[in-house]
Protein backbone atom coordinates (compact mmCIF):
# COMPACT_ATOMS: atom_id res chain seq x y z
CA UNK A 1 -172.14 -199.95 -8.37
CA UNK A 2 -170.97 -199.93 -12.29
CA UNK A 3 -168.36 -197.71 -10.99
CA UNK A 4 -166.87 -199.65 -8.34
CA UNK A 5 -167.38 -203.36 -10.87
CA UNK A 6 -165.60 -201.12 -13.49
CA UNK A 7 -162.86 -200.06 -11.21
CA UNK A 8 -162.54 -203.73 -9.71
CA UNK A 9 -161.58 -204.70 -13.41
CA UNK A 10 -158.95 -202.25 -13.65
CA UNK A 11 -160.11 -199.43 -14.73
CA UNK A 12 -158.45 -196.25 -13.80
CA UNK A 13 -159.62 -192.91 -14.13
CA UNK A 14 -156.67 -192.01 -16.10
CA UNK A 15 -157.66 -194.79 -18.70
CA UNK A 16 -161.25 -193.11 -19.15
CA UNK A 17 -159.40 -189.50 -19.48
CA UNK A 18 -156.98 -190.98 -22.04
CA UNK A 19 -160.35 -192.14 -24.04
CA UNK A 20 -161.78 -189.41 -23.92
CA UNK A 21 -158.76 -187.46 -25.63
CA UNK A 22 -158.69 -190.52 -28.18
CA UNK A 23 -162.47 -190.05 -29.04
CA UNK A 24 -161.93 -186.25 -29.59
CA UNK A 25 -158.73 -187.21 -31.81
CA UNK A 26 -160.64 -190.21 -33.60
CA UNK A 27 -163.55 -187.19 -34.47
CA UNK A 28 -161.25 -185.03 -35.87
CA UNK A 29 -159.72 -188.26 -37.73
CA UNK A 30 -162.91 -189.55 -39.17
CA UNK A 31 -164.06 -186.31 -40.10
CA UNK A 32 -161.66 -185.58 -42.07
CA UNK A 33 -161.32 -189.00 -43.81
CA UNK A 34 -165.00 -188.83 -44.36
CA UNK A 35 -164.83 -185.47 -45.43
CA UNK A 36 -162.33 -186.24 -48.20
CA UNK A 37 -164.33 -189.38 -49.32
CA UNK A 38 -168.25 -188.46 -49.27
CA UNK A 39 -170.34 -185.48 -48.55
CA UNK A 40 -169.86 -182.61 -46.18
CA UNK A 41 -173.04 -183.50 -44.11
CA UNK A 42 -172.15 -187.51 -44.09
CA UNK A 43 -168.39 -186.16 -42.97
CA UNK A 44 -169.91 -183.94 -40.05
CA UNK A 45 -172.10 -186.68 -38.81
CA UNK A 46 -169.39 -188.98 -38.23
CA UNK A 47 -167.43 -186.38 -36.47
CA UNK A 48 -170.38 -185.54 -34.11
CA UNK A 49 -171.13 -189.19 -33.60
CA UNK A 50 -167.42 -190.02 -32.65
CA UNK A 51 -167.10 -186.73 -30.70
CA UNK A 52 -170.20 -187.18 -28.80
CA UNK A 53 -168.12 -190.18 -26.57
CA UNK A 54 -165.94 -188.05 -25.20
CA UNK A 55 -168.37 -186.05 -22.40
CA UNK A 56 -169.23 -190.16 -21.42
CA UNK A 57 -165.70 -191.04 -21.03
CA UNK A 58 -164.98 -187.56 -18.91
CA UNK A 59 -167.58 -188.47 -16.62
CA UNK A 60 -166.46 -191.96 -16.60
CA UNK A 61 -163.08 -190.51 -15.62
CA UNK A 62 -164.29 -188.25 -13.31
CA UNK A 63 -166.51 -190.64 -11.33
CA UNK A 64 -164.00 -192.84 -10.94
CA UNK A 65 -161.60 -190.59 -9.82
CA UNK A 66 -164.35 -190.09 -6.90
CA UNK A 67 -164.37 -193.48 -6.09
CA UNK A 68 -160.34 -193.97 -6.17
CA UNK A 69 -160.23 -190.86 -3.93
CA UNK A 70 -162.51 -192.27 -1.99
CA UNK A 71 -160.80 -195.93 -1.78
CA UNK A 72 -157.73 -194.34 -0.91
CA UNK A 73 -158.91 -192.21 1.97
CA UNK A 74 -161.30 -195.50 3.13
CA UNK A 75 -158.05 -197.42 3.12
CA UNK A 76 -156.25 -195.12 5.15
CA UNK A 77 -158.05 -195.38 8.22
């Protein structure tokens, strides 16, 4: 259901894969700004905070690549 409302919007799988490589990119990013401004442990959180989106948005990708597969091959017939 969130899938196929997300999808309706215009969401493409390719758009949730493309965030996902932007959260890992934004990690490395913001750890290393943090890193240069506070603390080690501060710097690391931010990186693992940031970083941790990235799993969501594969899944995100990956489910609706399911659902556009299965769109397609609905339409078909």
């Amino acid at each position: 259901m969130i899938v196929k409302k997300l999808h309706d919007a215009g969401l493409q799988s390719e758009h949730a894969y493309a965030a996902a490589f932007g959260s890992i990119g934004l990690s490395l990013v913001s750890w290393l700004a943090s890193n240069k401004q506070e603390n080690l442990e501060r710097a690391d959180r931010w990186g693992i905070f940031v970083g941790e989106w990235a799993p969501t948005f594969f899944a995100l990708g990956l489910a609706l690549a399911n659902y556009e597969r299965s769109d397609v091959a609905a339409a078909d017939h």
